[in-house]
Protein backbone atom coordinates (compact mmCIF):
# COMPACT_ATOMS: atom_id res chain seq x y z
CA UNK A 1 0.00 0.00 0.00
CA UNK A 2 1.07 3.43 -0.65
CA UNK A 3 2.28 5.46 2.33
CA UNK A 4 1.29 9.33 2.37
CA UNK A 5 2.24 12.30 4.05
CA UNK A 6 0.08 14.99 4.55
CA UNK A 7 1.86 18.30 5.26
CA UNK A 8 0.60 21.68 5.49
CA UNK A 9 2.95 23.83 3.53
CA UNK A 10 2.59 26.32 1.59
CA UNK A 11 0.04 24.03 -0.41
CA UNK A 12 -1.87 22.51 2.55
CA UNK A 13 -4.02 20.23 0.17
CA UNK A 14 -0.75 18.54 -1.11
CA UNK A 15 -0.34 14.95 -0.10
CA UNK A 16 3.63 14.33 -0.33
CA UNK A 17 4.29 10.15 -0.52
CA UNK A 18 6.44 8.23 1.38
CA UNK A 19 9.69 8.52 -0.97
CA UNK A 20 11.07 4.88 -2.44
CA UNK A 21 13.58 6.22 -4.99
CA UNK A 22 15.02 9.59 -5.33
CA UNK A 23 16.94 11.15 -8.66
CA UNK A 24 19.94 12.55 -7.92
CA UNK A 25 21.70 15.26 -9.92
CA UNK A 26 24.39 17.88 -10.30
CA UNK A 27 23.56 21.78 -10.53
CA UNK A 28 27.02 23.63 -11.30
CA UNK A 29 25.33 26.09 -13.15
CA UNK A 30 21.69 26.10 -13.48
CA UNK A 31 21.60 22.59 -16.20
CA UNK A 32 21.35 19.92 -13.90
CA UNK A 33 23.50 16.56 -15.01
CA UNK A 34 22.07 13.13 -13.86
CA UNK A 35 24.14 11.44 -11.52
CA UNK A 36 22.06 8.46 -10.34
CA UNK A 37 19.15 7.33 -8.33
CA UNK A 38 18.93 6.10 -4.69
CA UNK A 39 16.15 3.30 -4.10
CA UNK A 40 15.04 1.59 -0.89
CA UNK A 41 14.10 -1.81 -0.46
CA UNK A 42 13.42 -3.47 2.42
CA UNK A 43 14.97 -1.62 5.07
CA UNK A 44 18.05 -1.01 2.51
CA UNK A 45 19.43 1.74 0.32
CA UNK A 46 20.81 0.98 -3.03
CA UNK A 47 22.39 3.20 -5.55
CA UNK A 48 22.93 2.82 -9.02
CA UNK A 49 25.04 5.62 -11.30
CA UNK A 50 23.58 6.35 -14.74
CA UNK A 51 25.65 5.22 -17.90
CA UNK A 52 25.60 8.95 -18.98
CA UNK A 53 27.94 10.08 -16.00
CA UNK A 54 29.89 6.97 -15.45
CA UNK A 55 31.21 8.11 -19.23
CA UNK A 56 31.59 11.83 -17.64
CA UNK A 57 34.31 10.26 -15.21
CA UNK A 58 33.88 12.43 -12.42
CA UNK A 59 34.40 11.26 -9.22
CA UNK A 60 31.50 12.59 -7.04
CA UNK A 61 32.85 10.23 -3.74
CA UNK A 62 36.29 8.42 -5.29
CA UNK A 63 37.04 6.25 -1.80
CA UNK A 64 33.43 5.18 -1.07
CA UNK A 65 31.35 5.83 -4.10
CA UNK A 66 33.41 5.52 -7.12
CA UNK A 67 32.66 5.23 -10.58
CA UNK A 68 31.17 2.21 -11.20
CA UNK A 69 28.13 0.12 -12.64
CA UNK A 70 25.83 -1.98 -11.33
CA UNK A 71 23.80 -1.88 -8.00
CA UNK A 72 25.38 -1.10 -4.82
CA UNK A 73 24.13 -0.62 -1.15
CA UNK A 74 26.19 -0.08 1.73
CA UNK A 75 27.81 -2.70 4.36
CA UNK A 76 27.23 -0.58 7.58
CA UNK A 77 24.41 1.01 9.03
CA UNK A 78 26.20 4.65 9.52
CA UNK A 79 23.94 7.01 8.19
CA UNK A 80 21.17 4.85 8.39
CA UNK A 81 22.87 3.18 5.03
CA UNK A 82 22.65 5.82 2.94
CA UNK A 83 26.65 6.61 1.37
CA UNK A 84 28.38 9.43 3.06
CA UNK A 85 28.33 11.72 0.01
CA UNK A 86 24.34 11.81 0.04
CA UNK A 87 24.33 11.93 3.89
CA UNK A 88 26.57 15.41 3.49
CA UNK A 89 23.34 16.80 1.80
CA UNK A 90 21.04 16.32 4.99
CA UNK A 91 20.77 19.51 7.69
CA UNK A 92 21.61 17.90 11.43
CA UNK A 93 21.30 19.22 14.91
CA UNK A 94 18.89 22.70 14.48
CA UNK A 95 18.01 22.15 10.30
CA UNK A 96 17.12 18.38 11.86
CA UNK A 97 15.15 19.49 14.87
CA UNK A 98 13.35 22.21 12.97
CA UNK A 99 12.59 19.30 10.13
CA UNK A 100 11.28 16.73 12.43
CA UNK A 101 9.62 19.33 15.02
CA UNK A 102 7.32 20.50 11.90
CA UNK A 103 6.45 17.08 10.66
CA UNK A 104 5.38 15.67 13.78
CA UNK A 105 3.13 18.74 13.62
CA UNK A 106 1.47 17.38 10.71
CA UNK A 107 0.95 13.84 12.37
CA UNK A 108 4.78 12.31 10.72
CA UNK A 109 7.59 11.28 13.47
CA UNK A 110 10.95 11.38 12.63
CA UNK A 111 10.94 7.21 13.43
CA UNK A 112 8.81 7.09 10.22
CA UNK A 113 11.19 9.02 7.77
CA UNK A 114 14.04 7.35 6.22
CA UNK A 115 16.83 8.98 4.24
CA UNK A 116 15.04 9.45 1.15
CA UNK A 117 11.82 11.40 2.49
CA UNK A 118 14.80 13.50 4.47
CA UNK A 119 16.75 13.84 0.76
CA UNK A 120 12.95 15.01 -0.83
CA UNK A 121 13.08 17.50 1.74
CA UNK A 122 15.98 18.82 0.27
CA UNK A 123 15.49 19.00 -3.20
CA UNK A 124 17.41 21.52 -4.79
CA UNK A 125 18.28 23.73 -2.19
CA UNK A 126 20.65 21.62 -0.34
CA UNK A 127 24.42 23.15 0.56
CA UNK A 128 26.48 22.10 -2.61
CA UNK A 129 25.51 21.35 -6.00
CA UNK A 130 23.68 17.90 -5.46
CA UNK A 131 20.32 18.04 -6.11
CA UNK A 132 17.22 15.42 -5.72
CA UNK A 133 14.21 14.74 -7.37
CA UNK A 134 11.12 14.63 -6.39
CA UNK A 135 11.47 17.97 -4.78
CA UNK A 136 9.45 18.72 -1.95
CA UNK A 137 12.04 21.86 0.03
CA UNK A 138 10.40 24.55 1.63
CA UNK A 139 13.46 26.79 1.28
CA UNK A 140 13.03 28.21 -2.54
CA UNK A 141 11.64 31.60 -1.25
CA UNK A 142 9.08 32.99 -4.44
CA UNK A 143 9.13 36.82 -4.65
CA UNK A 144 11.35 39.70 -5.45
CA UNK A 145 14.06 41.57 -3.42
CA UNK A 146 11.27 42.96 -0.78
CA UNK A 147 11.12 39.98 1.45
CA UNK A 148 13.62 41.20 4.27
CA UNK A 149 14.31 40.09 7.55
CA UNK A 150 15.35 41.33 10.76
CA UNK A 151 17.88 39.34 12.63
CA UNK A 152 16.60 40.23 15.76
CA UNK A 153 13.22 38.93 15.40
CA UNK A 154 14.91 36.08 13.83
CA UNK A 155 16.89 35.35 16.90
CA UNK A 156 14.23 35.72 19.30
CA UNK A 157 11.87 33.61 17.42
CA UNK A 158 14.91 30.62 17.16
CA UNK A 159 15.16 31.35 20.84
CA UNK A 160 11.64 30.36 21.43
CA UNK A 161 11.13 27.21 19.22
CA UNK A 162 11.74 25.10 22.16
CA UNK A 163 8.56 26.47 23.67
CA UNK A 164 6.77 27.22 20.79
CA UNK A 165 5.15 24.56 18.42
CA UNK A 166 3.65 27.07 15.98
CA UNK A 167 3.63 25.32 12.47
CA UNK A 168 4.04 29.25 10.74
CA UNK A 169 7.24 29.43 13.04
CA UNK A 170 8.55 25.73 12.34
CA UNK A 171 8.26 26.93 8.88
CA UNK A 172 9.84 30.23 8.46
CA UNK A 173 12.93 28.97 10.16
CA UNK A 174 13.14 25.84 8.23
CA UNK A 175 12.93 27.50 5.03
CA UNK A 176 15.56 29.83 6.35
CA UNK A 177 17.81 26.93 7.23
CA UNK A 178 17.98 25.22 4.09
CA UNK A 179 20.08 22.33 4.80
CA UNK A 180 22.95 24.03 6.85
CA UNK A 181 24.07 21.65 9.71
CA UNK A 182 25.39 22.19 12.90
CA UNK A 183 24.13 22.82 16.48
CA UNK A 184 23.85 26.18 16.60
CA UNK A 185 20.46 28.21 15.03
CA UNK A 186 21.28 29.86 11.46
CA UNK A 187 20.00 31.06 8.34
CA UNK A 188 20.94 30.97 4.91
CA UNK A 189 20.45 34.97 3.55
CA UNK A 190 20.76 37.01 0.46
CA UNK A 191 23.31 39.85 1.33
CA UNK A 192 23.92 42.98 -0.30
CA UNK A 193 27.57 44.20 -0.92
CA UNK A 194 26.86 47.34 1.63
CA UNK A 195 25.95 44.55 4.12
CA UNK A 196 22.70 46.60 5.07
CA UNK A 197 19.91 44.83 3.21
CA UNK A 198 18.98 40.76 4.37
CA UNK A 199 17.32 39.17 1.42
CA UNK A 200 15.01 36.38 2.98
CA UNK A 201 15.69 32.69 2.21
CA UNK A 202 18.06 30.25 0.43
CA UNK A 203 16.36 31.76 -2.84
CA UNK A 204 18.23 32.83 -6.68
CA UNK A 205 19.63 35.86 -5.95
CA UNK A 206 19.92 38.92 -8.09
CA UNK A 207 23.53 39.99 -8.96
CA UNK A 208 23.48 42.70 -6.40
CA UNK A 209 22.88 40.29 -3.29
CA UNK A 210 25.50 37.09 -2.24
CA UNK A 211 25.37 33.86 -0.72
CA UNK A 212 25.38 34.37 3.43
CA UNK A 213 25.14 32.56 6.47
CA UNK A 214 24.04 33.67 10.25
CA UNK A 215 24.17 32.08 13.25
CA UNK A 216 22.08 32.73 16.48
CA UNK A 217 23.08 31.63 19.81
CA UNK A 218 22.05 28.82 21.25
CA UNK A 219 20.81 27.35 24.98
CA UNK A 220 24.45 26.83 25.75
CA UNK A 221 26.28 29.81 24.48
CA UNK A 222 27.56 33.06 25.92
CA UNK A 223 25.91 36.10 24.83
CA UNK A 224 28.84 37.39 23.35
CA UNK A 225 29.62 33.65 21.36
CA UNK A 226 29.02 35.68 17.99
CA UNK A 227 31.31 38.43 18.69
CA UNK A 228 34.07 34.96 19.86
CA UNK A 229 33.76 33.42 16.60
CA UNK A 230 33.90 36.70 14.73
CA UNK A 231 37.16 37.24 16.37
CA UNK A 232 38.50 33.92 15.83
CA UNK A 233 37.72 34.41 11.95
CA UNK A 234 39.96 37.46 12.26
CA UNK A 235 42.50 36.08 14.19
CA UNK A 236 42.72 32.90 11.32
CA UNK A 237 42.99 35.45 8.45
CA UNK A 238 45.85 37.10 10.55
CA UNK A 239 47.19 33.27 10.64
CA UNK A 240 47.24 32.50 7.25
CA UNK A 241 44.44 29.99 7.60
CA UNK A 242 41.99 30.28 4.00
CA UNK A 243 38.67 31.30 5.18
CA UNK A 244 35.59 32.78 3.92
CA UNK A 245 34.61 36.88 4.56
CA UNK A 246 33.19 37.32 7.26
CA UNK A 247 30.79 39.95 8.99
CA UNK A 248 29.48 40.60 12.67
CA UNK A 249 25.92 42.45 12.41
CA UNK A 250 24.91 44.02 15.46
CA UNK A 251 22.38 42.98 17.75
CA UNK A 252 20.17 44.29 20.27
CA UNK A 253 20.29 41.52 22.78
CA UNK A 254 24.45 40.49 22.86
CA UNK A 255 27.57 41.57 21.32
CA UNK A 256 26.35 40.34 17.62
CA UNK A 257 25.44 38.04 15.24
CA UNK A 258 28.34 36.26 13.43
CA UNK A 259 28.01 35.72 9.79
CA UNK A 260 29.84 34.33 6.80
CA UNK A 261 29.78 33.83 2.97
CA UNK A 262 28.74 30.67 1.58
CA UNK A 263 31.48 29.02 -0.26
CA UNK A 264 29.60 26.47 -1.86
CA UNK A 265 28.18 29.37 -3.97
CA UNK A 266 29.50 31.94 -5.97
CA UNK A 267 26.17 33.75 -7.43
CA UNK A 268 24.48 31.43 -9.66
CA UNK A 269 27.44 29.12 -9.78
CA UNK A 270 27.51 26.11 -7.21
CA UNK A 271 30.18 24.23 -6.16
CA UNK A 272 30.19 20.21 -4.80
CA UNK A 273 31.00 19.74 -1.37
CA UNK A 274 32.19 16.59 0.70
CA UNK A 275 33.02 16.55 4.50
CA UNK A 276 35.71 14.38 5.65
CA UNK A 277 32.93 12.55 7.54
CA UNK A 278 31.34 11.93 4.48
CA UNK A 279 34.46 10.60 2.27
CA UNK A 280 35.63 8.85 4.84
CA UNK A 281 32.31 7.08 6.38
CA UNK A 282 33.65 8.53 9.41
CA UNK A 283 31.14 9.15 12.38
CA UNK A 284 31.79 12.84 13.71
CA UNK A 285 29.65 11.82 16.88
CA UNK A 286 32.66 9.29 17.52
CA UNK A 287 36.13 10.85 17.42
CA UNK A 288 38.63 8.87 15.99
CA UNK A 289 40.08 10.84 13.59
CA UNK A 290 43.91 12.49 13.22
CA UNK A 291 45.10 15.63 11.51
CA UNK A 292 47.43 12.88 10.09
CA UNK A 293 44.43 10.97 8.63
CA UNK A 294 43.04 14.59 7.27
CA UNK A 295 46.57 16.02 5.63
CA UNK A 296 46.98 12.55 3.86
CA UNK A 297 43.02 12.77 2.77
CA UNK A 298 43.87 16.01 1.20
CA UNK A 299 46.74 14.84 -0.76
CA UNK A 300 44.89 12.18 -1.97
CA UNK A 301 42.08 13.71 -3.01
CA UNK A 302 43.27 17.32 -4.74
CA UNK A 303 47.20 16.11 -5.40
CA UNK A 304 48.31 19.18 -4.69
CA UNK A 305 50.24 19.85 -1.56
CA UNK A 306 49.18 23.53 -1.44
CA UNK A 307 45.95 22.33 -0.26
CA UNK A 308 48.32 20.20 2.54
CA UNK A 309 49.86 23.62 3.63
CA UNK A 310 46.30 24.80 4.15
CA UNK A 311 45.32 21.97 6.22
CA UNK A 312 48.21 21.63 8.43
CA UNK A 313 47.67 26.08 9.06
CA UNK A 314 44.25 25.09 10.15
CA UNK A 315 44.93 22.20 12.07
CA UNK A 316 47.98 24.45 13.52
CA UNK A 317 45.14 27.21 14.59
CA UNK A 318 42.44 24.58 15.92
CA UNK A 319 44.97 23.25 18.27
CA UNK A 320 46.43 26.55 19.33
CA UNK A 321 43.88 28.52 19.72
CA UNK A 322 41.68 25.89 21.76
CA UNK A 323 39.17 25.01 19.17
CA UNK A 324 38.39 21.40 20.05
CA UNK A 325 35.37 21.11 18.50
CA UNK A 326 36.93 19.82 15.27
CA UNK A 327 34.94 17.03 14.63
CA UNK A 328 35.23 15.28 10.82
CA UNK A 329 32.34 17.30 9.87
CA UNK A 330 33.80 20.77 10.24
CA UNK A 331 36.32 19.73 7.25
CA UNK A 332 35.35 19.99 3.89
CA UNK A 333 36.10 19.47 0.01
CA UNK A 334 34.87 21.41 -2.85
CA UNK A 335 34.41 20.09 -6.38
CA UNK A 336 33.81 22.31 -9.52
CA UNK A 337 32.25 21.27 -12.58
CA UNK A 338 35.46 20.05 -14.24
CA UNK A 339 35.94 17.02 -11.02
CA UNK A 340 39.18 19.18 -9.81
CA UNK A 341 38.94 19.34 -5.67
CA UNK A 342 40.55 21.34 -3.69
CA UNK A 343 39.78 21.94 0.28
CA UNK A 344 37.14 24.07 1.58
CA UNK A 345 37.65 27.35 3.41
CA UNK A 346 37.66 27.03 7.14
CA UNK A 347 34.13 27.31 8.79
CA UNK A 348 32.66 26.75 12.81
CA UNK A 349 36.04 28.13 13.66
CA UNK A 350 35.55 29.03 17.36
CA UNK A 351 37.12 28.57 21.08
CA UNK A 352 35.36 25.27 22.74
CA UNK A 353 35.80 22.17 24.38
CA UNK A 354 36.21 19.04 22.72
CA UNK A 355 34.66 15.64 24.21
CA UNK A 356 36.33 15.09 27.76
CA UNK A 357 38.28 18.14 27.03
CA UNK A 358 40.30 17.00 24.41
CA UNK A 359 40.66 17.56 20.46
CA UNK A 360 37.49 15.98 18.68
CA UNK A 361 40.63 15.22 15.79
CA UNK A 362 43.79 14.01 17.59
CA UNK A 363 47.11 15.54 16.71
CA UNK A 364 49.81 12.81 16.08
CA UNK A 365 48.39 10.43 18.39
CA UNK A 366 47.63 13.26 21.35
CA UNK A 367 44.17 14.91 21.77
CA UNK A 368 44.15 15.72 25.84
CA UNK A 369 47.48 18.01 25.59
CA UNK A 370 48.55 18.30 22.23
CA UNK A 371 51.40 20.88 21.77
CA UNK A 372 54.07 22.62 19.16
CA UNK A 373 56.44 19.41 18.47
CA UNK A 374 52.89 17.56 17.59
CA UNK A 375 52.26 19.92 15.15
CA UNK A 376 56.04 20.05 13.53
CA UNK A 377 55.57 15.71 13.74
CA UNK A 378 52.32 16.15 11.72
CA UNK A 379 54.15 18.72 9.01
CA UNK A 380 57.21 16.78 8.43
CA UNK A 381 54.39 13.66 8.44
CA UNK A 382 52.93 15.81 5.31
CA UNK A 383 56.20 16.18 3.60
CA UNK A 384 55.97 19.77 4.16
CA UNK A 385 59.14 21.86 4.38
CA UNK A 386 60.46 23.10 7.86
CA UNK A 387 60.53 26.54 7.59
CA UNK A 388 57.11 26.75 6.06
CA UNK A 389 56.02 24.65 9.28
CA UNK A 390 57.48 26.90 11.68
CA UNK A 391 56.83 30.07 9.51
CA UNK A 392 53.13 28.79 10.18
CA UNK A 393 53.39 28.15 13.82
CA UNK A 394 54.90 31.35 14.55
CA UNK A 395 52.30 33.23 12.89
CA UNK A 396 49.15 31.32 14.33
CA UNK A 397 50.84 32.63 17.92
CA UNK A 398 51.55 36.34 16.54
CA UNK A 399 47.56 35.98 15.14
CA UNK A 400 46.35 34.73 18.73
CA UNK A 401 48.67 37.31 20.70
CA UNK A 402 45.42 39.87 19.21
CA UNK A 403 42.72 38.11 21.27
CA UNK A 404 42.82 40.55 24.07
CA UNK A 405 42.35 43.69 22.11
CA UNK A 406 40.01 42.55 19.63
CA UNK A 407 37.86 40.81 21.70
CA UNK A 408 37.40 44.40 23.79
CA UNK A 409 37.00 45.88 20.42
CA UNK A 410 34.20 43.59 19.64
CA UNK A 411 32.70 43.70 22.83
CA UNK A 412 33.45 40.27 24.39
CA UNK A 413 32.11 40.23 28.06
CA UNK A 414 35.28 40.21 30.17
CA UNK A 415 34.69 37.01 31.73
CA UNK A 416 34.96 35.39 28.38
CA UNK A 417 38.41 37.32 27.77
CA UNK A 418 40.18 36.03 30.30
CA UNK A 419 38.78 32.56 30.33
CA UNK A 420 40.24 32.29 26.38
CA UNK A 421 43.14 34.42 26.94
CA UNK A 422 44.20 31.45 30.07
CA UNK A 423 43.24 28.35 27.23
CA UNK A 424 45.61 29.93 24.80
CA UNK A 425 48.41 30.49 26.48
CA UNK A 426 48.31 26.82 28.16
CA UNK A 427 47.69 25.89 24.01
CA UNK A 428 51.09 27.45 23.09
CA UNK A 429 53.09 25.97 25.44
C-alpha cells in the first residue's frame, strides 16, 4: 500500500508520498546533469550511477562511491545506510530538529522518515551542487528583493522554538535553514555588498545580493559567542588559515550576530561539497580521527600539496587557539564542474571544548594536551618543508597574541576574555 504524508505547507491540500527512490543530480550552473538514483528496499538503500555520468568520469565520492556500474548498497548502518556523500546533503542538529519538530506537527515522526523522504526535503536547495528529485524543500523563497528580515526577530523567534510549536514558526525557520548543519540556530540569507539589506531565504539571488550565512546563539552559548567566533575568523585570516569573509551584524540583545559567505556558492554558480565525515564514512559523533588521517586525505584527493599547507595552518590554529570542537564534519572538500577538488575554506572556527576536554581530531596520536612538536611531527608527516612549518606556527601565535584587544574591540564580556586568553596560552606551550 502506498504510504502518504500529509503536510501543510505552503500548499496545505498537497499529499507528499512516502519517498522509495530519489533522482539525484548535479547543478554547477543552473543545467542539472544526472548522476544516479537512490532506491530503498526493504529496510536497505541501493544506488545505481547512470551510464551517462559513469562516461563523464567524475568522481562525485572516489574512496566510497566511485565510478562504477551496477547496484550497490552499503555494508554498515552509519547514516542509516545511505553513502556518506548523500548523507553530506542532509541539515543535522537545528536544520534536523526544525525538520522533524514541523512534521510531527502534521501527524509524521521522525521514526517514520528514512533517508530518502529527508533527501525530498531537500530538493534543490541543499548546501552544494547535489540536487534530488522529487522535490518537496520549503526553502526556494518565491518573490522579489522585498522579502527582508530582521535578525533580531529572527533570533528571538529561534530562541523560542523550544517552547513554541507554531507550524508558521517551524516553517519560516526551516525554510531559512535550508540544509545548513550544525548545532547552533542559522539562516541561509541574500546579502547585499553594503551589508545593510537581508534578502530572505536560500532563494536565486539577483547579482546585487551574495550567498550568506548567520548564526544565532544557542541554549548553551555566551551572549557574546558571535562576537568569539567573529574574532577567531579574524585572528585565522591574521594566521594564514583560508577562510571565507566574514561579517558581525549588530544585535540588540548580545555583542552580535556572526556571519559568513557561503562558499559552496558563488552567485548562480555552485560548487560540490564533501566533508571528511562523508568521504571517509567517518562518524563525527565518535572521534577517531587524526590531523594525520586529514593532511593525507587532502593529498589524496586534490594532489596538490598547497591544499596540505592549508590543512596543516588550520589544524595548527584549531589546536592553538583551543578550538576542540573539530569534529570530521567541520572539514570539507569542494568540487567544480570540471571534477578538480581542492579543500574548503575554514568554517565553525571558534574557542570550545572538545569531548572530555580534548581535540574531537587528535594531533599525532595526542588529543588531551597536544602541543608545538605535535604539530612540527604532523608537518614533516605531510612532507611539508620546515621553515614553512614553523613560519606557520609562529604566525598562528603572533595571530592569537590579538585576542585581548580585539575581543574588547568587539565587545566580548570580560569574563569570556580572560577565560580564552588562560586556554591559549596553556595551548602554546
Amino acid at each position: 500500500m502506498k504510504t502518504t504524508y500529509k503536510f501543510n505547507s505552503s500548499n496545505p491540500s498537497k499529499d507528499y508520498p512516502s519517498v522509495k527512490e530519489i533522482k539525484v543530480g548535479l547543478n554547477f550552473d543552473k543545467k542539472i546533469i544526472p548522476v544516479g538514483r537512490l532506491a530503498t528496499s526493504e529496510q536497505k538503500i541501493y544506488f545505481e550511477y547512470d551510464q551517462s555520468f559513469i562516461e563523464n568520469k567524475i568522481e562525485i565520492s572516489p574512496l566510497k562511491l566511485p565510478l562504477q556500474k551496477g547496484v550497490t548498497t552499503s555494508s554498515t548502518n552509519l547514516f542509516d545506510g545511505l553513502p556518506g556523500v548523500f548523507n553530506d546533503s542532509l541539515p543535522d542538529g537545528w536544520g534536523r530538529l526544525l525538520f522533524d519538530r514541523l512534521m510531527a506537527s502534521n501527524g509524521v515522526f521522525s521514526k517514520n522518515l528514512t533517508p530518502l523522504d529527508r533527501l525530498s526535503y531537500v530538493g534543490d536547495n541543499g548546501i552544494g551542487a547535489l540536487v534530488y528529485k522529487p522535490d518537496y524543500s520549503l526553502s526556494e523563497t518565491k518573490g522579489d528583493a522585498k522579502n527582508f528580515i530582521n535578525l533580531d526577530t529572527l533570533a528571538i523567534k529561534s530562541k523560542t522554538i523550544l517552547k513554541d510549536n507554531s507550524k508558521n514558526v517551524l516553517q519560516e525557520l526551516l525554510s531559512l535553514n535550508g540544509s545548513s548543519a550544525g548545532a547552533r540556530p542559522k539562516a541561509l540569507i541574500g546579502l547585499d555588498k553594503d551589508k545593510k539589506n537581508i534578502y530572505y531565504g536560500a532563494c536565486k539571488l539577483t547579482s546585487d545580493y551574495e550567498y550568506w550565512l548567520v548564526k544565532f546563539t544557542n541554549s548553551q552559548d555566551t551572549i557574546d559567542a558571535g562576537a568569539i567566533e567573529y574574532v577567531y575568523a579574524l585572528m585565522a585570516k591574521k594566521a594564514g588559515v583560508n577562510i571565507s569573509e566574514v561579517h558581525l551584524f549588530k544585535s540588540q540583545h548580545g555583542a552580535g550576530y556572526f556571519s559568513t559567505k557561503r562558499f559552496d556558492r558563488n552567485h548562480q554558480k555552485r560548487f560540490h561539497m564533501h566533508t571528511a565525515c562523508g568521504l571517509l564514512h567517518s562518524d563525527f559523533r565518535t572521534p577517531c580521527l587524526d590531523y594525520k588521517n586529514l593532511t593525507a586525505l587532502t593529498w589524496a584527493i586534490t594532489k596538490d600539496i598547497r591544499e596540505v599547507e592549508k590543512m596543516f595552518r588550520l589544524a595548527v590554529f584549531n589546536v592553538l587557539a583551543h578550538n576542540r570542537d573539530d569534529h570530521s564534519k567541520n572539514f570539507s572538500f569542494l568540487m567544480d564542474k570540471n571534477g578538480a577538488w581542492k579543500l574548503s575554506p575554514a568554517y565553525d572556527i571558534t574557542f570550545s571544548f572538545g569531548p572530555e576536554g580534548e581535540q574531537s581530531t587528535m594531533l599525532m596520536g595526542e588529543g588531551k594536551n597536544p602541543r608545538t612538536d605535535h604539530l612540527i611531527k604532523l608537518g614533516l608527516d605531510a612532507n611539508l618543508d620546515k621553515n614553512l612549518i614553523n613560519q606557520a606556527i609562529d604566525q598562528t601565535k603572533n595571530a592569537l597574541s590579538y585576542w585581548k584587544k580585539l575581543a574588547i574591540q568587539h565587545s566580548v564580556s570580560q569574563s569570556s576574555i580572560d577565560l580564552i586568553k588562560s586556554k591559549l596560552q596553556t595551548s602554546q606551550k
